[in-house]
Protein backbone atom coordinates (compact mmCIF):
# COMPACT_ATOMS: atom_id res chain seq x y z
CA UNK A 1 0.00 0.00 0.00
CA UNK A 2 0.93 3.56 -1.01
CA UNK A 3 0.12 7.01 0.09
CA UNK A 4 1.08 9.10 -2.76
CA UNK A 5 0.57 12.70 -1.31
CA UNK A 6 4.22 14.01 -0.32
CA UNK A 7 4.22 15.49 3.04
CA UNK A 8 6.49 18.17 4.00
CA UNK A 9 8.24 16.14 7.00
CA UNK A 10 8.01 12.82 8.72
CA UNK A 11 9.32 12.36 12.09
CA UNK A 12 10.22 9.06 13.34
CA UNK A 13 10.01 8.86 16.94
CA UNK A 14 7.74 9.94 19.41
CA UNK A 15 9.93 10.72 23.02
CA UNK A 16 11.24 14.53 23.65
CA UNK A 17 12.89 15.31 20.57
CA UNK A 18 10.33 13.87 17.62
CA UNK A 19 7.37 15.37 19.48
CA UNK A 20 8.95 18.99 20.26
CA UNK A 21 9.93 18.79 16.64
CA UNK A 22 6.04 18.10 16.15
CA UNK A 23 4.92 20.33 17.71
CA UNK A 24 6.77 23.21 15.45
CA UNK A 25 6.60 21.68 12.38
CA UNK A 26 2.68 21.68 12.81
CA UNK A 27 2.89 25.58 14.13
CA UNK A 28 4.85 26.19 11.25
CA UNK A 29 1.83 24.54 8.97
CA UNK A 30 3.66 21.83 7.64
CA UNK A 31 1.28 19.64 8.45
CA UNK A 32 3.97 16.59 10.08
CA UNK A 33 3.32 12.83 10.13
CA UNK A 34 4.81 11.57 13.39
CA UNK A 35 5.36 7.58 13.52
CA UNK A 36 5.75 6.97 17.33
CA UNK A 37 6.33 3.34 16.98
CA UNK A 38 4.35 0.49 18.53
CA UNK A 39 6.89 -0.86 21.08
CA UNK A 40 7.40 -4.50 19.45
CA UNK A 41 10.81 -4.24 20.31
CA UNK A 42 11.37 -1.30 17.74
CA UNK A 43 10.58 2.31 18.93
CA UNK A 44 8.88 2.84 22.24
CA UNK A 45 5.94 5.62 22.08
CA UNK A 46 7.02 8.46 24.17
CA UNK A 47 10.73 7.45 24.62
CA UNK A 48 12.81 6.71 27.62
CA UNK A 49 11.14 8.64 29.86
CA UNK A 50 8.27 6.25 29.88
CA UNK A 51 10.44 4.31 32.00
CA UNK A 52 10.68 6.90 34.40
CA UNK A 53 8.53 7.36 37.23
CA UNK A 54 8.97 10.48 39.10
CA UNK A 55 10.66 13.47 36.55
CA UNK A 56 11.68 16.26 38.79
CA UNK A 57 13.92 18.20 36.21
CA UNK A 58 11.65 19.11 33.57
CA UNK A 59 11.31 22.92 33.65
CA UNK A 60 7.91 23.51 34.52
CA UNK A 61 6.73 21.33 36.79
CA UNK A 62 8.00 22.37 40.22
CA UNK A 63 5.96 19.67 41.75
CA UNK A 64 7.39 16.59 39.83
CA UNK A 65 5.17 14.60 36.74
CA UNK A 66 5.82 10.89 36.11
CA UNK A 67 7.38 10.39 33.13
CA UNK A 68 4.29 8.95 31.53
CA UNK A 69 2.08 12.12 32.27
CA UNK A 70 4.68 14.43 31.05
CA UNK A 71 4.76 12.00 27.23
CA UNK A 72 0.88 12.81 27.28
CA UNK A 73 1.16 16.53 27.52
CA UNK A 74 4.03 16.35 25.21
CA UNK A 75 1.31 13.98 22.75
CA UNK A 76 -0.97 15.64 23.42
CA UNK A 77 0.18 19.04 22.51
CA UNK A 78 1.39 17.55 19.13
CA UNK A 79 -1.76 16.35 18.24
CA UNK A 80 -3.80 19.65 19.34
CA UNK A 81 -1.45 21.75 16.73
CA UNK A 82 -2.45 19.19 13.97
CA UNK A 83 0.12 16.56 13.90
CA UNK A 84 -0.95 13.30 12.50
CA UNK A 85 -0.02 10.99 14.69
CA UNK A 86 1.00 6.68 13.43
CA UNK A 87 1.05 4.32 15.90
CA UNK A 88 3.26 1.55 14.48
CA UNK A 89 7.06 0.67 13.41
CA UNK A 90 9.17 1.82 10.84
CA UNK A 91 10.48 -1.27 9.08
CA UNK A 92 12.28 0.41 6.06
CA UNK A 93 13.46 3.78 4.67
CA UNK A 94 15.01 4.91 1.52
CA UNK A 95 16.94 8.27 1.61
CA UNK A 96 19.40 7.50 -1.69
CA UNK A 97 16.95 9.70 -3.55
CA UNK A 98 14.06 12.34 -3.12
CA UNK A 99 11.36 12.48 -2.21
CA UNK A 100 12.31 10.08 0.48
CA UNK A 101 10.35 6.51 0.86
CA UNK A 102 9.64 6.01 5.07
CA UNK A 103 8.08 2.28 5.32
CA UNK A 104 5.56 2.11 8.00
CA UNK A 105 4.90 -1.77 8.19
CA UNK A 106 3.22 -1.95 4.50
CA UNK A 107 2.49 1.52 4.06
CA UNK A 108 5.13 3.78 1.85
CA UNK A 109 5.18 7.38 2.80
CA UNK A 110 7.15 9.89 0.43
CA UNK A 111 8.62 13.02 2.71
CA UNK A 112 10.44 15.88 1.23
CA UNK A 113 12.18 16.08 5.12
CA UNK A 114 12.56 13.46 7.57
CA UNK A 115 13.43 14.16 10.92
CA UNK A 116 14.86 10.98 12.87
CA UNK A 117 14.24 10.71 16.87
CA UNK A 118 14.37 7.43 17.08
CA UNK A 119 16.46 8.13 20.53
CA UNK A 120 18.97 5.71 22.60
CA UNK A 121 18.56 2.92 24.44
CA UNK A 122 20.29 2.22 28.06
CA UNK A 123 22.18 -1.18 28.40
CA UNK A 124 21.28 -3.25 31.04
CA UNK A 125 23.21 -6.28 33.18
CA UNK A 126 20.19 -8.79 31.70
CA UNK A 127 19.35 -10.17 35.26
CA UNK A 128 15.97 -11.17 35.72
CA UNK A 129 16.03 -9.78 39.51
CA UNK A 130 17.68 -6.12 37.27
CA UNK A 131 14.45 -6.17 35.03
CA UNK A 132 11.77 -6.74 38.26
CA UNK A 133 13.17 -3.98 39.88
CA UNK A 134 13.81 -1.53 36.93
CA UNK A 135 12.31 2.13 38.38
CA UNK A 136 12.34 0.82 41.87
CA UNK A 137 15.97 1.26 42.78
CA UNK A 138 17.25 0.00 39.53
CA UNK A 139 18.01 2.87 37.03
CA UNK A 140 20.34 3.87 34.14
CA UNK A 141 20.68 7.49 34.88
CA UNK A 142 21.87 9.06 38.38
CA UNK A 143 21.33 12.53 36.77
CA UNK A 144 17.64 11.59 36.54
CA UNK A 145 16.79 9.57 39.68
CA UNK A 146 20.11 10.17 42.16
CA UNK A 147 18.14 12.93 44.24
CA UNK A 148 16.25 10.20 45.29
CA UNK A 149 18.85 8.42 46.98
CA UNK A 150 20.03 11.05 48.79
CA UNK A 151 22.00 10.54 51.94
CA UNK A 152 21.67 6.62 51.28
CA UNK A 153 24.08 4.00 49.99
CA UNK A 154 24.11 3.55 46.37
CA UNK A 155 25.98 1.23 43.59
CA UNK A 156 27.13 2.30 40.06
CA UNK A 157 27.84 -0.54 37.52
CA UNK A 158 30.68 0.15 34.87
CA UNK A 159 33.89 1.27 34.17
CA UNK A 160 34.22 4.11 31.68
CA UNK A 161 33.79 7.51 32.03
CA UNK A 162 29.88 7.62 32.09
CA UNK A 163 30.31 5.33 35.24
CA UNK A 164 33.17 7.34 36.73
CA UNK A 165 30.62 10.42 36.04
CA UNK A 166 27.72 8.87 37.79
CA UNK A 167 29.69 7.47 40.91
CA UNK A 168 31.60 11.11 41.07
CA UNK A 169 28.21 12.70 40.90
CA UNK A 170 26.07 10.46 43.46
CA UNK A 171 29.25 10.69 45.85
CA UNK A 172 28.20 14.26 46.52
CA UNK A 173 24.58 13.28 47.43
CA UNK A 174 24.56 9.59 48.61
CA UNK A 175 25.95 8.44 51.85
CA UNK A 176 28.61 6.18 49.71
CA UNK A 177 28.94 4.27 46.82
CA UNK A 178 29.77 1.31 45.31
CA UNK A 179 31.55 1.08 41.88
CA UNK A 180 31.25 -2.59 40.85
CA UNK A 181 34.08 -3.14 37.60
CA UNK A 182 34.38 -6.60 35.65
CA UNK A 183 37.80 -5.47 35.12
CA UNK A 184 40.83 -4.85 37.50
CA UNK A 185 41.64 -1.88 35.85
CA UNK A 186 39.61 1.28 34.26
CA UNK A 187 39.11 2.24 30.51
CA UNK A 188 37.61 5.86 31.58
CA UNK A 189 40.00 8.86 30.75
CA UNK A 190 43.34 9.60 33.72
CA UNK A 191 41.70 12.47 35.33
CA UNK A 192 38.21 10.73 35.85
CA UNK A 193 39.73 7.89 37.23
CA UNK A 194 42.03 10.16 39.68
CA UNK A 195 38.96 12.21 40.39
CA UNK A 196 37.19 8.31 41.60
CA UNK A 197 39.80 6.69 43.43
CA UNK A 198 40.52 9.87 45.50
CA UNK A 199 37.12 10.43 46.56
CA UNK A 200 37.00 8.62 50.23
CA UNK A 201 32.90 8.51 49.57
CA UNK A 202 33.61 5.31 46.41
CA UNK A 203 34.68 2.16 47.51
CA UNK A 204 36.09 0.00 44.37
CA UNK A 205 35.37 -3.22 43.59
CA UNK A 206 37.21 -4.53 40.71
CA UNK A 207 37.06 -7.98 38.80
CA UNK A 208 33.53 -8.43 39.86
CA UNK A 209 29.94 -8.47 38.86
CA UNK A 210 26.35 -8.39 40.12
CA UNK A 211 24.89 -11.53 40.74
CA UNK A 212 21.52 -11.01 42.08
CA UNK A 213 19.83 -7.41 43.16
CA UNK A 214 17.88 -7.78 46.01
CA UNK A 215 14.95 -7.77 47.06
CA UNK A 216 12.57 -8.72 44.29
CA UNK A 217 10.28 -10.14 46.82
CA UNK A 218 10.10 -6.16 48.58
CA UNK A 219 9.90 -4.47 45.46
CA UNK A 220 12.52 -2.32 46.26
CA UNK A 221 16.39 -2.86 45.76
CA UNK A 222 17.74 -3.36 49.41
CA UNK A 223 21.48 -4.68 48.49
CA UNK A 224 23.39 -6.67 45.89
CA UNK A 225 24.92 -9.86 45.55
CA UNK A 226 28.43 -9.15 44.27
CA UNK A 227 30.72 -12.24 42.75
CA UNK A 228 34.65 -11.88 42.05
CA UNK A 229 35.31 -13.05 38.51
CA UNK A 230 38.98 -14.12 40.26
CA UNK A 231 38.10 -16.27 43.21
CA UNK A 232 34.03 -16.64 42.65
CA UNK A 233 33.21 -15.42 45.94
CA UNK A 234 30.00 -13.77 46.50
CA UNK A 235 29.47 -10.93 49.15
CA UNK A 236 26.13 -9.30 50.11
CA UNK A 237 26.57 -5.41 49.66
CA UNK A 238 23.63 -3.20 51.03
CA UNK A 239 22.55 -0.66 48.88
CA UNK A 240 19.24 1.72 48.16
CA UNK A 241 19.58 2.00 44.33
CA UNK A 242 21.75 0.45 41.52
CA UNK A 243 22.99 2.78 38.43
CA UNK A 244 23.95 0.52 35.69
CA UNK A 245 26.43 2.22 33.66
CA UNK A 246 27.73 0.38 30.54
CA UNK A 247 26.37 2.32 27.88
CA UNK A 248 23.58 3.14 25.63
CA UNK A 249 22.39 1.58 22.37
CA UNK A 250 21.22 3.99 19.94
CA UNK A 251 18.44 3.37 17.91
CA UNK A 252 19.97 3.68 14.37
CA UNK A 253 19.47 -0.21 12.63
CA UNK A 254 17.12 1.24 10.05
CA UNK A 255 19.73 4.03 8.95
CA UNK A 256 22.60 2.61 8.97
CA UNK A 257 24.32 2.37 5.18
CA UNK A 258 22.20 5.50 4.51
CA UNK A 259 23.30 8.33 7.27
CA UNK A 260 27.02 8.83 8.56
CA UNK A 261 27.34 7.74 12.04
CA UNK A 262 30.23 7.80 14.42
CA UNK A 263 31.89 4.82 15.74
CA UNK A 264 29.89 4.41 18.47
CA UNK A 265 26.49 4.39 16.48
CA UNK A 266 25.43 7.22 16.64
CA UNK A 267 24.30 9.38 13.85
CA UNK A 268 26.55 12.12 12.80
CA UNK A 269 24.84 15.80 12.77
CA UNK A 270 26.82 19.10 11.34
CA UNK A 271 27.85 20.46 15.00
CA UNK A 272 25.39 23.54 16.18
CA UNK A 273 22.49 22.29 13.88
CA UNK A 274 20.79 18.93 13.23
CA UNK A 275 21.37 17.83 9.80
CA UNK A 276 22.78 14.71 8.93
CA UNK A 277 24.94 13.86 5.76
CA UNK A 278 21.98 13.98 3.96
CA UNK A 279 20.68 16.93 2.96
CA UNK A 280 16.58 16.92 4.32
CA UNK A 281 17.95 14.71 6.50
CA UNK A 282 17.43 15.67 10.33
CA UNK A 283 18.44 14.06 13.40
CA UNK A 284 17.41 15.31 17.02
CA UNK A 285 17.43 13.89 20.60
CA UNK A 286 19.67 11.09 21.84
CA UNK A 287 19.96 9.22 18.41
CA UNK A 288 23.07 12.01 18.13
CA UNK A 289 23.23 13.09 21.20
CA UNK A 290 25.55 10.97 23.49
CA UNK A 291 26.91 13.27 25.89
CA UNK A 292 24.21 15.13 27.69
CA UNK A 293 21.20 12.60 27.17
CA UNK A 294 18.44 14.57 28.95
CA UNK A 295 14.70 15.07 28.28
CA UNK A 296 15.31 19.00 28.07
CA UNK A 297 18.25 18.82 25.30
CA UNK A 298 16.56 16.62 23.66
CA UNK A 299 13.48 18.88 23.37
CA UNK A 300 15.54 22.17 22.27
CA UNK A 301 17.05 19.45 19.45
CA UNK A 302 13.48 18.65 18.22
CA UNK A 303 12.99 22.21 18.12
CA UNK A 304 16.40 22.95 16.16
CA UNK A 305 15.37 19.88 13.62
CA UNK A 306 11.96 21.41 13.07
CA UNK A 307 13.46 24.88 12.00
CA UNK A 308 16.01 23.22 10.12
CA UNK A 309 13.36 21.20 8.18
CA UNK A 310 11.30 24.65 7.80
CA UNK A 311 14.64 26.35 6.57
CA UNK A 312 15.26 23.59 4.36
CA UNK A 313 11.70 23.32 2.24
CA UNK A 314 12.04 27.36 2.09
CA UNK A 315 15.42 27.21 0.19
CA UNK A 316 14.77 24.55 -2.05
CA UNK A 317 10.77 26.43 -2.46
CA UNK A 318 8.79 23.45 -1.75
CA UNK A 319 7.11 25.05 0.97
């Protein structure tokens, strides 16, 4: 099946980034088709922050919003300033020529702009007791949920600099932490590591990995079950909250061939703006974005992509 009208942009992704974009696209009259996925293990409506309970950093909301509500006002906002909203996968896209063919299941779409916030995904441990507890003491970002730990005793998983990062950071709110490494030594840059082992709030424990998190049968994470990788010992350390972090995936399978990306994965984007290296080609949010990672950049990207996308149709007078 076919729909043979052009439309001025398709976004692809529906967290932060794809609906801000959205949202000025459709003030700007261009009449967007947002595909915000289905969540059949492709694109999750409404992004990463779906997985997070209690947001208490979103500008505007001085009295916290679950991560959920905030999606809806986001949506719902989108919607209300005429954004066609698709609620199903992406299987295919063609940008080699224009316009450009976006594959929703067995629908073609033709798009003189496509703007890609198809986001990031954090990498977990893969422990069943990791997964029950996810959002109860189990997160991937101490930026987001540290504040809620404060004063208690905490764990970070990992061993690069995003892990040196997070364990630096929660040291200066949490009553200690734990930074569990499968290695015996670090990968994360000299003066992050000096910056870790100096701090007397981070105890170090290297060659080992998490077992179990406890307590599935509490529904909260009340410690860890740590095993050596040298001796197989297991110890019993008693922690509030466990920050896993070894990385995030981004979501770039359907792109990749088409769009530059660095090494990493991640797509590659002209620095200060959001094109890619295709021209109509737009990328916001944490698809490009693997430094700062937050709802609030990714937002100000959407809006950057949308303008760019505007900017775009104007020069080449399609719009």
């Amino acid at each position: 099946m076919s729909d043979t009208s052009v439309r001025n942009v398709i976004i692809i992704g529906s967290g932060p980034a794809g609906l801000t974009a959205a949202i000025y696209a459709a003030r700007a009259n261009l009449k967007p088709l947002c595909i915000e996925g289905f969540n059949a293990g492709g694109l999750i409506p409404g992004g990463q922050l779906m997985f997070t309970t209690d947001v208490e950093n979103y500008p505007g909301f001085p009295e916290k919003v679950t991560g959920q509500e905030l999606m809806q006002r986001f949506r719902d906002q989108a919607a209300h300033q005429g954004t066609e909203i698709v609620t199903a996968d992406v299987t295919k896209v063609d940008f080699s020529q224009r316009p450009f063919k976006v594959w929703v299941e067995d629908t073609l779409y033709l798009a003189r702009t496509v703007i890609i916030a198809t986001g990031a995904r954090a990498n977990y441990i893969g422990l069943p007791s990791e997964e029950a507890l996810k959002n109860k003491g189990v997160s991937a970002c101490a930026v987001c949920d540290g504040a809620l730990y404060r004063n208690q005793p905490v764990a970070v998983v990992g061993g690069g600099d995003t892990a040196m990062e997070e364990a630096s950071y929660l040291a200066g709110l949490c009553s200690s932490v734990t930074l569990i490494h499968r290695r015996d030594e670090f990968r994360a840059s000299k003066a992050m590591i000096e910056r870790v082992t100096s701090n007397p709030k981070i105890k170090i424990l290297y060659s080992s990995v998490v077992d179990e998190v406890l307590d599935v049968s509490q529904d909260q994470v009340t410690g860890l079950i740590v095993k050596s990788l040298k001796t197989g010992d297991k110890i019993k350390v008693d922690v509030s909250a466990m920050f896993v972090a070894i990385g995030h995936t981004p979501m770039t399978e359907l792109f990749m061939g088409q769009l530059e990306v660095h090494p990493n994965g991640y797509l590659k984007t002209v620095p200060g703006t959001s094109r890619t290296s295709v021209p109509g080609v737009f990328a916001a949010g944490d698809v490009q974005d693997f430094v700062y990672r937050q709802a609030v950049t990714a937002a100000g990207s959407g809006c950057m992509a949308a303008l760019d996308a505007e900017r775009f149709m104007q020069q080449e007078g399609a719009h």
